[in-house]
N, C-alpha and C. Protein backbone atom coordinates (compact mmCIF):
# COMPACT_ATOMS: atom_id res chain seq x y z
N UNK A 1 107.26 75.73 107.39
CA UNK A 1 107.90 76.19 108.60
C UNK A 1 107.53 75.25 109.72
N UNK A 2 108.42 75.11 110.26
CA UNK A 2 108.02 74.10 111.15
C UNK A 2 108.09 74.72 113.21
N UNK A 3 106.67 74.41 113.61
CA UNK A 3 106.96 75.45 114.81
C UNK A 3 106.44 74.19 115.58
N UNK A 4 106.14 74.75 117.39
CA UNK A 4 105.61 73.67 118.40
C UNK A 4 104.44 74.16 118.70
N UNK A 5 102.87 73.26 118.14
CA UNK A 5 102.10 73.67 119.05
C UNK A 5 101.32 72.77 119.66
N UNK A 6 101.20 73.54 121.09
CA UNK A 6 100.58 72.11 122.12
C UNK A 6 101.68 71.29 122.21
N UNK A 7 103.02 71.26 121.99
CA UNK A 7 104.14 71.04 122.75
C UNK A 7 104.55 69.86 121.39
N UNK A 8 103.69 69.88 120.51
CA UNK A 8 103.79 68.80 118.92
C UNK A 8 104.39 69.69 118.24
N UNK A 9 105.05 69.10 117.16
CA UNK A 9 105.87 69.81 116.06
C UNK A 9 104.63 69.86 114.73
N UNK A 10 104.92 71.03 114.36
CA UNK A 10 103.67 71.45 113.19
C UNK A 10 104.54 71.96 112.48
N UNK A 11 104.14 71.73 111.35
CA UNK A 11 104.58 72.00 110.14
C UNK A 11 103.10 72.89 109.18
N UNK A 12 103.88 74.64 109.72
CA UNK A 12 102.78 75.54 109.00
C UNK A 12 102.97 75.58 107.36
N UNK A 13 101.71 75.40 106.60
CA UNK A 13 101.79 75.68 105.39
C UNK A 13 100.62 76.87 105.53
N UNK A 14 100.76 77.91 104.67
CA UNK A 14 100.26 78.89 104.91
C UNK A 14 99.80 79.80 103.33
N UNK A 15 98.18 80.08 103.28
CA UNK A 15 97.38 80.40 102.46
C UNK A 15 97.61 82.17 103.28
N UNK A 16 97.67 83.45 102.27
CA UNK A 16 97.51 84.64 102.62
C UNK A 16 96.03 84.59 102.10
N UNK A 17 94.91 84.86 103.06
CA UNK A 17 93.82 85.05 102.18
C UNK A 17 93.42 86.37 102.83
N UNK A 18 93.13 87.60 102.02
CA UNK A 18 92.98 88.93 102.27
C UNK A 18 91.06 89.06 102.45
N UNK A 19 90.53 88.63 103.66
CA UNK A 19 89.25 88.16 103.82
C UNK A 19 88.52 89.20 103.05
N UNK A 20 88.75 90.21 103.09
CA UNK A 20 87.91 91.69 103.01
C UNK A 20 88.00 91.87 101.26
N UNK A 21 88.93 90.70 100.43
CA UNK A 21 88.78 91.00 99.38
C UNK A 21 88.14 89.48 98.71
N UNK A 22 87.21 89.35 99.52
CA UNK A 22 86.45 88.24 98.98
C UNK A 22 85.09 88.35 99.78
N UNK A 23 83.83 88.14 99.13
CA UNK A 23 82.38 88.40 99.65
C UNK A 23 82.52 87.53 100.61
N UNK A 24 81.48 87.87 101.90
CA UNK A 24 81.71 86.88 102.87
C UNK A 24 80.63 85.86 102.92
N UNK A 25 80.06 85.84 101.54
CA UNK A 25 79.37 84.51 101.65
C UNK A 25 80.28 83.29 100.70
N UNK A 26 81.33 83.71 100.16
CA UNK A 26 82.12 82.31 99.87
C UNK A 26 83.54 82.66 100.55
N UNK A 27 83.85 83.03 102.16
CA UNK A 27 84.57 82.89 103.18
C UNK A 27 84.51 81.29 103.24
N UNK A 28 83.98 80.27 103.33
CA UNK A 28 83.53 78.83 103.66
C UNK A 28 84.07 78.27 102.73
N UNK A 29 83.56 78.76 101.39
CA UNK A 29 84.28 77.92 100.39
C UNK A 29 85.84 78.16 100.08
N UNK A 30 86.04 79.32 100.18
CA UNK A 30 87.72 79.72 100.05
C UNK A 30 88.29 78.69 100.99
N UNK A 31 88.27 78.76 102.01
CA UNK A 31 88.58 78.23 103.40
C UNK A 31 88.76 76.91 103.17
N UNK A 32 87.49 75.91 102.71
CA UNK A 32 87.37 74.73 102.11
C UNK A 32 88.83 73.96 100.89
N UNK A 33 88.26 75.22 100.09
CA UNK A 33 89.13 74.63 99.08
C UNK A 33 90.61 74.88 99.83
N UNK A 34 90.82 75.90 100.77
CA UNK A 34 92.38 75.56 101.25
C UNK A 34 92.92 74.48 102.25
N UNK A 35 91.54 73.46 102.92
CA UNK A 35 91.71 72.88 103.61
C UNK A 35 92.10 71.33 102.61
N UNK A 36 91.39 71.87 101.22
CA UNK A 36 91.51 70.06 100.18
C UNK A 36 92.80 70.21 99.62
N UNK A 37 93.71 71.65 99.45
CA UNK A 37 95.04 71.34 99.27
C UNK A 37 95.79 71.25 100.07
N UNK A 38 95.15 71.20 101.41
CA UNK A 38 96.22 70.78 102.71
C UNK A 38 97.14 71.53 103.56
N UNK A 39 96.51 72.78 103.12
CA UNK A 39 96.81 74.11 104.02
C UNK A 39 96.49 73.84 105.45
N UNK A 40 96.92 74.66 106.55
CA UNK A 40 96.47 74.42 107.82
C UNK A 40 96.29 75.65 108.64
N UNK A 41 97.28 76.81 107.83
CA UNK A 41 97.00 78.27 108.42
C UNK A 41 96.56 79.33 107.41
N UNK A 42 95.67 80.11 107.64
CA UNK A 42 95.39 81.06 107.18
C UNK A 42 95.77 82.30 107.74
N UNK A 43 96.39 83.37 106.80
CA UNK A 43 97.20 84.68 107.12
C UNK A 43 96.36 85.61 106.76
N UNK A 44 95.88 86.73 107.60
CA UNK A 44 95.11 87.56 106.43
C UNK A 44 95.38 88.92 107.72
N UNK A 45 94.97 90.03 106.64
CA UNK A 45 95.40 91.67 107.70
C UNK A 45 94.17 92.15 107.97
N UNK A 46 94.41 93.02 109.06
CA UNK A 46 92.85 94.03 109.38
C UNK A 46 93.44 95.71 108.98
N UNK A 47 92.75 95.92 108.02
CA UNK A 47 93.08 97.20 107.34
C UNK A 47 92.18 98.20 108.14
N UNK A 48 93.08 99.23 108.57
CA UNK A 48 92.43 100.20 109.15
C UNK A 48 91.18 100.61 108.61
N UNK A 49 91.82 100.95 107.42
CA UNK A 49 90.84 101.98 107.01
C UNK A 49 89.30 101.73 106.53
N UNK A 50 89.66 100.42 106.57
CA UNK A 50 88.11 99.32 106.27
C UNK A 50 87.58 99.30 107.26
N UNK A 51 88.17 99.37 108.56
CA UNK A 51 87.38 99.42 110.15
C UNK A 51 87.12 100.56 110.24
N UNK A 52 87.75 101.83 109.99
CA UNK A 52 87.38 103.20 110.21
C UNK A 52 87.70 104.08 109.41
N UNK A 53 86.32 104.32 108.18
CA UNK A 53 86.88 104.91 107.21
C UNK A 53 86.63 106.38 107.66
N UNK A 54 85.44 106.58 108.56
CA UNK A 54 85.39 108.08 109.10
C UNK A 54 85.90 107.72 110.63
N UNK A 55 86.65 109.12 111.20
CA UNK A 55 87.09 109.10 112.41
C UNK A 55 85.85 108.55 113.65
N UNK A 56 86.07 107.85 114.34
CA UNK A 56 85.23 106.68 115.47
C UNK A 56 83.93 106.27 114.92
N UNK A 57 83.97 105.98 113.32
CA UNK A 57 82.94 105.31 113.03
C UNK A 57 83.83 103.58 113.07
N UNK A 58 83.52 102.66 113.87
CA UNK A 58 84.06 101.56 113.65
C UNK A 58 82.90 101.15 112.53
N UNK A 59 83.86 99.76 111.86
CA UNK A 59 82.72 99.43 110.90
C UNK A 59 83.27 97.42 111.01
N UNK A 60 82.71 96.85 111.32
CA UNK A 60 82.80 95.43 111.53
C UNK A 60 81.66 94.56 111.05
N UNK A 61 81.14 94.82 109.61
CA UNK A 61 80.04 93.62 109.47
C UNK A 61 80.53 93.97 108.17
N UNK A 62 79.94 92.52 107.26
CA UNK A 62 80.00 92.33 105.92
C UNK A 62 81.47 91.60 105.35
N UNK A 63 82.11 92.17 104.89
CA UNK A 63 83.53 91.53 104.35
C UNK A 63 84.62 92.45 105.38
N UNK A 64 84.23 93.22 106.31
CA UNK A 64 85.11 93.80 107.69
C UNK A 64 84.66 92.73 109.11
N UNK A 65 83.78 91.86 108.87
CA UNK A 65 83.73 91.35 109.90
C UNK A 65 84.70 90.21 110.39
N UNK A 66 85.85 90.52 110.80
CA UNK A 66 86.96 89.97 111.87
C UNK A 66 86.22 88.98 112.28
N UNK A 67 85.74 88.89 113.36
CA UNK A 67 85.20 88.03 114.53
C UNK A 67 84.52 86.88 113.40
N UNK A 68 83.39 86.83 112.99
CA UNK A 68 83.08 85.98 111.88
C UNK A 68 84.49 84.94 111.41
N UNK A 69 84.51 86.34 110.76
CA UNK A 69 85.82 85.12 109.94
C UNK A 69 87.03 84.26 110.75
N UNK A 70 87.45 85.16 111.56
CA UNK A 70 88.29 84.17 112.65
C UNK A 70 87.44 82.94 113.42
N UNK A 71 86.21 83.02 113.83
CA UNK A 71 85.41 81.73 114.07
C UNK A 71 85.68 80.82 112.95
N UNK A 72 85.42 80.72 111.94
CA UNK A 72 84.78 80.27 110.72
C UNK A 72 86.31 79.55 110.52
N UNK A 73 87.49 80.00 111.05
CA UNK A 73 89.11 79.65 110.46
C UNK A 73 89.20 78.88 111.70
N UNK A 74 88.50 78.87 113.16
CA UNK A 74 88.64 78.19 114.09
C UNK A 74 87.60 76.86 113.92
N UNK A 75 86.26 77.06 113.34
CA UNK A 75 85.43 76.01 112.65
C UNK A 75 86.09 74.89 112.05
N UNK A 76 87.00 75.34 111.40
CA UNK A 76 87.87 74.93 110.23
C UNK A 76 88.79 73.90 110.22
N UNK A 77 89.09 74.49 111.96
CA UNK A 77 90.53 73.70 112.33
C UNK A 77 91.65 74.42 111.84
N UNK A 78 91.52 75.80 111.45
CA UNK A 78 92.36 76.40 110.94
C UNK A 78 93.36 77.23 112.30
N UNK A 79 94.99 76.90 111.96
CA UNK A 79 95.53 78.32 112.24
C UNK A 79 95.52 79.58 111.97
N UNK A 80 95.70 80.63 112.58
CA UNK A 80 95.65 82.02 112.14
C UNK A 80 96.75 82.73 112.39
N UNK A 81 97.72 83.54 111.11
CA UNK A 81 98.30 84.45 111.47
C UNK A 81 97.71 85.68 111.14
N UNK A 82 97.19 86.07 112.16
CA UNK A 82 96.58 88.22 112.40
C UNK A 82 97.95 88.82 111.89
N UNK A 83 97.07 89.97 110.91
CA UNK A 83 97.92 90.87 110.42
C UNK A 83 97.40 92.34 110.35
N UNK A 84 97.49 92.28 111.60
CA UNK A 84 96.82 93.87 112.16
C UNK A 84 97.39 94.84 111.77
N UNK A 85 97.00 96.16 111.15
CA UNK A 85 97.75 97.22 110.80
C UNK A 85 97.92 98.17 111.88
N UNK A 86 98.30 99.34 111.79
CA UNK A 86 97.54 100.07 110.90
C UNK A 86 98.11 100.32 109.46
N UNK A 87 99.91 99.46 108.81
CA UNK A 87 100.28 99.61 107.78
C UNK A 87 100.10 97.84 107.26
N UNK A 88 99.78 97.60 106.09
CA UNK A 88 99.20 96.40 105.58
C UNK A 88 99.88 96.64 104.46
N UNK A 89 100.21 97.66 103.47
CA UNK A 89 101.06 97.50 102.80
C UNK A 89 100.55 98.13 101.80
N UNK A 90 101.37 97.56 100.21
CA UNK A 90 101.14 98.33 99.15
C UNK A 90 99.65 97.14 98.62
N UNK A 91 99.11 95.68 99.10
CA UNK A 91 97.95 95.22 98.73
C UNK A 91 96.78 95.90 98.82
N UNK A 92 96.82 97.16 99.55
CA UNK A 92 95.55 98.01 99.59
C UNK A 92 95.92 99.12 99.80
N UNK A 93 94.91 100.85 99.56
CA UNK A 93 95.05 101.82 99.31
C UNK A 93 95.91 102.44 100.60
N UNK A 94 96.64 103.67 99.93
CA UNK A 94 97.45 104.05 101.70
C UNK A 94 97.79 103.09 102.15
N UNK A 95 98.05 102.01 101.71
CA UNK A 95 98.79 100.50 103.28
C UNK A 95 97.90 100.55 103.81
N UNK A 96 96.48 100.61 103.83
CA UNK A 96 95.50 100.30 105.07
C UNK A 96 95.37 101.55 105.86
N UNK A 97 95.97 102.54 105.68
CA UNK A 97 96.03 103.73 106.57
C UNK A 97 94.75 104.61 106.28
N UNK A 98 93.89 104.62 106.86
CA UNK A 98 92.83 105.77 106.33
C UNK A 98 93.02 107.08 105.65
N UNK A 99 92.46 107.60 104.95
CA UNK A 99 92.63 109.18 104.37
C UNK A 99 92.52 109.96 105.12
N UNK A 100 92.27 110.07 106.14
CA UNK A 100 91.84 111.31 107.26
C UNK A 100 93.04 111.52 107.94
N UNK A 101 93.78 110.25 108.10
CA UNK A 101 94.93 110.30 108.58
C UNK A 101 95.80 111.89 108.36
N UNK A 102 95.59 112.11 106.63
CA UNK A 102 96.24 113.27 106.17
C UNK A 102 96.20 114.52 106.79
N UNK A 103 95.20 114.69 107.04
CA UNK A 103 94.94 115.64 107.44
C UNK A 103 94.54 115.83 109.08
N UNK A 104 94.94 115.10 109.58
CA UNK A 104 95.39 115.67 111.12
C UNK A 104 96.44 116.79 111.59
N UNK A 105 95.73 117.92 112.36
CA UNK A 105 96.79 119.09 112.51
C UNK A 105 96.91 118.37 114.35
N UNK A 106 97.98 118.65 114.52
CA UNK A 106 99.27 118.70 113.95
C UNK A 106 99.53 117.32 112.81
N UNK A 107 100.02 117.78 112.22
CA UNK A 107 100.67 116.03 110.78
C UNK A 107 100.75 115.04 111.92
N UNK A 108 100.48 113.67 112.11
CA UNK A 108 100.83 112.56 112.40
C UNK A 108 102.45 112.01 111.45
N UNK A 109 102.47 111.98 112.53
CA UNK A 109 104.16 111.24 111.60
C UNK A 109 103.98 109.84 112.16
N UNK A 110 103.03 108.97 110.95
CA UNK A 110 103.05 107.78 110.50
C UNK A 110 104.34 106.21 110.78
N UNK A 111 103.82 105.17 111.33
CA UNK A 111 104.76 104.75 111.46
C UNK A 111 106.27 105.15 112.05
N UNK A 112 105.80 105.59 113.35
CA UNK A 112 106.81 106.07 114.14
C UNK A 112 106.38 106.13 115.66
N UNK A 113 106.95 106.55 116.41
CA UNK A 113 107.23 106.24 118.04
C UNK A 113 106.24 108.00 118.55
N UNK A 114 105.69 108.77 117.31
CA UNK A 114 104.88 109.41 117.50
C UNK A 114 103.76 109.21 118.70
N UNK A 115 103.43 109.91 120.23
CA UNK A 115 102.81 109.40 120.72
C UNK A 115 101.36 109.02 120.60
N UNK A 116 101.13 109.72 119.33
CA UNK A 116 99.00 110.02 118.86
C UNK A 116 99.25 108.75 117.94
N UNK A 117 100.37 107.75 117.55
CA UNK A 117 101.08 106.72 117.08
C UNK A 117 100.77 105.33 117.56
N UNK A 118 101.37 105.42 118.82
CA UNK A 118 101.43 104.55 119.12
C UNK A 118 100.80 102.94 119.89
N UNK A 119 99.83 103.66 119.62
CA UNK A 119 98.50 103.13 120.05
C UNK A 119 98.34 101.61 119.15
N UNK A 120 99.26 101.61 118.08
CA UNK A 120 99.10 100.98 116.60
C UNK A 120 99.82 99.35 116.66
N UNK A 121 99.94 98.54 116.04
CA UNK A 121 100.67 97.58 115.86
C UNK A 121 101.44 97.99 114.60
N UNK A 122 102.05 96.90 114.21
CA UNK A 122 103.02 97.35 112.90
C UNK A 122 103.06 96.01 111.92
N UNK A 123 102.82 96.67 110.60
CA UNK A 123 103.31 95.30 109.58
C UNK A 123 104.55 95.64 108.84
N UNK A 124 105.86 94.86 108.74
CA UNK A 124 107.22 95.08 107.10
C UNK A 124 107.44 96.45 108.40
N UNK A 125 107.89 96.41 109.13
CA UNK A 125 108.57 97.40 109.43
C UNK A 125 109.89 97.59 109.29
N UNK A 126 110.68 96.21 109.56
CA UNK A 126 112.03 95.86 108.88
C UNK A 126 112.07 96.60 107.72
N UNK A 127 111.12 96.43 106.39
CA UNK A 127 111.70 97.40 105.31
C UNK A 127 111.54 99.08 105.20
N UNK A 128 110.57 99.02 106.62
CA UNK A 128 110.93 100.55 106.65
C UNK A 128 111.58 101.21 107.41
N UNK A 129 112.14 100.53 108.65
CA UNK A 129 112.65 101.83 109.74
C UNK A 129 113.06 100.65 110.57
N UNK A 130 114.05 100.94 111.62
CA UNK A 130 115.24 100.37 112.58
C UNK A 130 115.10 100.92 113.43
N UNK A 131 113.80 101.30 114.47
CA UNK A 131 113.58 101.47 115.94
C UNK A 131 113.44 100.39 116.88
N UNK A 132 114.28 100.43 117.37
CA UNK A 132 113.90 98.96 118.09
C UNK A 132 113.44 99.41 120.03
N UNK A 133 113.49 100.38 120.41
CA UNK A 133 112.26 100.96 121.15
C UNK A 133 110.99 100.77 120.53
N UNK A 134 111.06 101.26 119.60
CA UNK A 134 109.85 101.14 118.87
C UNK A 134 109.24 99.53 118.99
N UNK A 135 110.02 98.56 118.56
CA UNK A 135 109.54 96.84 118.27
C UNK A 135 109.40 96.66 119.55
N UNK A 136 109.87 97.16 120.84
CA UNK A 136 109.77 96.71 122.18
C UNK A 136 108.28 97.50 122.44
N UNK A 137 107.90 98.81 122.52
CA UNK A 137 106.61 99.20 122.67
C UNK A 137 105.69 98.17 121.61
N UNK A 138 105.74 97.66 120.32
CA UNK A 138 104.99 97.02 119.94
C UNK A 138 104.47 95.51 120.26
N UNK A 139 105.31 95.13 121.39
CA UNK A 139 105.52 93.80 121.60
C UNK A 139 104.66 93.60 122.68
N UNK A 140 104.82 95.05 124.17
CA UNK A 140 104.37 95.37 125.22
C UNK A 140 102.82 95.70 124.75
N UNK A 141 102.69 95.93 124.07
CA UNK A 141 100.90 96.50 123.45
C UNK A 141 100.52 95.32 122.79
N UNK A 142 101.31 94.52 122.01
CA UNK A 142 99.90 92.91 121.74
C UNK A 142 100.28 92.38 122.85
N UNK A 143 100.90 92.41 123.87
CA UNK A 143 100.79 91.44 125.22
C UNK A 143 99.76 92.04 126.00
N UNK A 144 99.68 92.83 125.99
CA UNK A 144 98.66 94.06 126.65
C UNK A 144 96.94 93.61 126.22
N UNK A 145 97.07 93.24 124.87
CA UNK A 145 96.12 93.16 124.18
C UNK A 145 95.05 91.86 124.11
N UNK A 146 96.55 91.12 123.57
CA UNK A 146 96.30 89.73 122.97
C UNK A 146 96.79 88.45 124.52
N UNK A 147 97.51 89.02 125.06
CA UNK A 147 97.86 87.91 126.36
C UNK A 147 99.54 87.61 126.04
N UNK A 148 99.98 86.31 126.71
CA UNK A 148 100.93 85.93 126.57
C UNK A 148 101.01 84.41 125.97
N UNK A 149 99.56 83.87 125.74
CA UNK A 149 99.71 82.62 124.85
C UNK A 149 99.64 82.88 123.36
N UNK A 150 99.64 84.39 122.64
CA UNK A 150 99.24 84.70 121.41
C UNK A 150 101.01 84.56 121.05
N UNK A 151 101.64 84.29 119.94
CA UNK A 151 102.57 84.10 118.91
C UNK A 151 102.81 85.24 118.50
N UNK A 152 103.42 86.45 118.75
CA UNK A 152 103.79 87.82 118.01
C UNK A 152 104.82 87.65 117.02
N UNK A 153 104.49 88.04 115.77
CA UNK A 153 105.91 87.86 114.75
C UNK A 153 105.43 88.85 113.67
N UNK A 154 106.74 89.25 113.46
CA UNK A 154 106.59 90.27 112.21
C UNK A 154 106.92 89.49 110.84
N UNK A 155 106.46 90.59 109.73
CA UNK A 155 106.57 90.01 108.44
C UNK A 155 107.53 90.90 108.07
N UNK A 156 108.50 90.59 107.43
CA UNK A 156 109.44 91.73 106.85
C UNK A 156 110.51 91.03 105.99
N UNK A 157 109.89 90.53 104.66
CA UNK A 157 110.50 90.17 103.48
C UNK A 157 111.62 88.79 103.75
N UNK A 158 112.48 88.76 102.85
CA UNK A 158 113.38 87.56 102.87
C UNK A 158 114.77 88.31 102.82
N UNK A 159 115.16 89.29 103.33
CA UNK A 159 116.81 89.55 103.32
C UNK A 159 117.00 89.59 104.59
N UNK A 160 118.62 89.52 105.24
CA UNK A 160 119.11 89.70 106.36
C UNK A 160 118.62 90.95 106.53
N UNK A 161 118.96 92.34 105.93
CA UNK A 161 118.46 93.33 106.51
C UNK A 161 117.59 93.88 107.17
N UNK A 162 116.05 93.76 105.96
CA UNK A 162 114.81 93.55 106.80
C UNK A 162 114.90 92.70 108.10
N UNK A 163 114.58 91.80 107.97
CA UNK A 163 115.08 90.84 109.11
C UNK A 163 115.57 91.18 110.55
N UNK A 164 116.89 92.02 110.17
CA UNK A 164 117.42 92.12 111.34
C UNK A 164 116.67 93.77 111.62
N UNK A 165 116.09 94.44 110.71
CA UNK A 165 115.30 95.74 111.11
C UNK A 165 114.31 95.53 111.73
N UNK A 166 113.50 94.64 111.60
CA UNK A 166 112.17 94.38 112.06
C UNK A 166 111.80 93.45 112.97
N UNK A 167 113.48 93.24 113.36
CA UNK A 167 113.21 91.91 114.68
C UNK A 167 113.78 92.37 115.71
N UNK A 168 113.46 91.81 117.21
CA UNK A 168 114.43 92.16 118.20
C UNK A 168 115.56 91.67 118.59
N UNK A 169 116.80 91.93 118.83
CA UNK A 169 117.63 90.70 118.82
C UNK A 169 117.56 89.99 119.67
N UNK A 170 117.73 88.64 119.75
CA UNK A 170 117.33 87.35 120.60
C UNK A 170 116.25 86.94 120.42
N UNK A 171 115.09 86.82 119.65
CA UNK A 171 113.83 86.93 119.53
C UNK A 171 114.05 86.13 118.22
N UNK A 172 113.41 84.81 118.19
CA UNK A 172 113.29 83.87 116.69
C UNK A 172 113.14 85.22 115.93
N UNK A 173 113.03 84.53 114.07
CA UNK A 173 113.19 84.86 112.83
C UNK A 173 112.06 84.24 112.26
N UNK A 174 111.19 84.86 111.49
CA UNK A 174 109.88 84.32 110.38
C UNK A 174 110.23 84.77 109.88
N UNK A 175 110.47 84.23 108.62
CA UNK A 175 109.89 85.49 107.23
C UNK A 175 108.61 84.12 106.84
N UNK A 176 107.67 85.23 106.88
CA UNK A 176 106.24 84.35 106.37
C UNK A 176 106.07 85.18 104.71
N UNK A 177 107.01 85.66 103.80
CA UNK A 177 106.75 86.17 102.89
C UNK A 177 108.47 85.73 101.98
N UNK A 178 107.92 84.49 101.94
CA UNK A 178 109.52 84.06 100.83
C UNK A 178 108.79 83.53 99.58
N UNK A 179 108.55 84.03 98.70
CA UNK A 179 107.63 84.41 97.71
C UNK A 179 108.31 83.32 96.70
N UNK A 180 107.68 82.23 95.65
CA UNK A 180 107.53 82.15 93.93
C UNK A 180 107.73 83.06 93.03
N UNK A 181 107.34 83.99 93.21
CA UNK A 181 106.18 84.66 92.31
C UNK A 181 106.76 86.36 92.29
N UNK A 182 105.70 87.08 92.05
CA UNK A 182 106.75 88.63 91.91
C UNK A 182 107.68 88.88 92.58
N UNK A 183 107.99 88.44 93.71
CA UNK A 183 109.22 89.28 94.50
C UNK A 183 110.41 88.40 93.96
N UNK A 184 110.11 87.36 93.24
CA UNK A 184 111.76 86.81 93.21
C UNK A 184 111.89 86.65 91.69
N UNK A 185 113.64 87.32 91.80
CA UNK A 185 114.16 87.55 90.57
C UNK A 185 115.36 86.25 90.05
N UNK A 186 115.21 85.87 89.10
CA UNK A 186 116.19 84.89 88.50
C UNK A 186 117.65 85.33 89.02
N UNK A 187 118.16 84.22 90.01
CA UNK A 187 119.33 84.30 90.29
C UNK A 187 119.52 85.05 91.35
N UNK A 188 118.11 85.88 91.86
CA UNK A 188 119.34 86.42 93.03
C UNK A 188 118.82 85.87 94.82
N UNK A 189 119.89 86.21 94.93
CA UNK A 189 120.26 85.27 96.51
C UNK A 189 119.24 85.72 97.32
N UNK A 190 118.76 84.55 98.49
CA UNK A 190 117.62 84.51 98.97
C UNK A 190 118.62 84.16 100.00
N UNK A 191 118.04 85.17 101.67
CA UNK A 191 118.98 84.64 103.15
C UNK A 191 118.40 83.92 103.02
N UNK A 192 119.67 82.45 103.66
CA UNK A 192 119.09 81.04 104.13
C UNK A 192 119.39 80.24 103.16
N UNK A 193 119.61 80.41 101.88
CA UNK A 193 119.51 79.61 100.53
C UNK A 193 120.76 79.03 100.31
């Protein structure tokens, strides 16, 4: 993919490395070996439920420690795409959503414009739902968060549909998930192809 940074044209090649599923004493070497095949960004998510598996217990050391590892990708010379949940997907239990979640009275209605909700960022929302209030409150909360020099982009598969569910209109297009490997089937059409 080719984007501008520092006003230079870069050409992202991009390693998903899921930090929290690797000990964080060979974080360095993973990292390493993606820097000798010539990677330059590293993608990885913050799973809720690994930060808070009981309600306001945060938990940030060991293979949850964020801050660490984003130094260590800045050490590196590495780019970073953050993949903040609170939905991360089917790579970990609940999408990253904690278990306690369940049982909140009143029900939390998950991934939605719910206000005990929205507090949240969003991952693949394109393949789940077409609020686009919704993508505008999510946009206003990492600016809120992260500033206005941070890169906001969603992940949401390789079809027009997703795509156009999970984006705002006028607002570039990523798909950072156009897959080799399980998601693609012999012969069938890939947007863009």
């Amino acid at each position: 993919m080719l984007f501008f940074c520092c006003e230079l044209p870069c050409f992202i090649t991009i390693l998903v490395n899921t930090m929290f599923t690797i000990a964080k004493q060979y974080w360095e070497d993973r990292l390493m070996r993606a820097k000798a095949l010539g990677l330059n960004t590293i993608q990885t998510y913050v799973p809720w439920n690994l930060h808070e598996p009981i309600p306001g217990n945060l938990v940030f050391d060991g293979i949850a420690d964020i801050a660490s590892f984003l130094k260590l990708c800045q050490k590196l010379g590495f780019l970073v795409m953050l993949r903040p949940g609170p939905y991360i997907c089917g790579e970990w239990d609940l999408g990253g959503f904690p278990a306690w979640l369940l049982n909140k009275e009143p029900a939390l209605r998950l991934r939605s414009s719910d206000p005990a909700y929205l507090k949240l960022m969003e991952n693949e929302y394109g393949s789940y739902g077409d609020d686009k209030a919704y993508l505008h409150h999510l946009v206003e909360l990492g600016r809120r968060h992260l500033g206005n020099d941070v890169i906001l982009y969603t992940t949401d598969g390789g079809t027009r549909e997703t795509l156009e569910k999970g984006t705002i209109p006028g607002r570039g297009r990523l798909c950072c998930e156009f897959y080799t490997g399980w998601l693609t089937h012999w012969g069938c059409y890939f947007y863009g192809s």
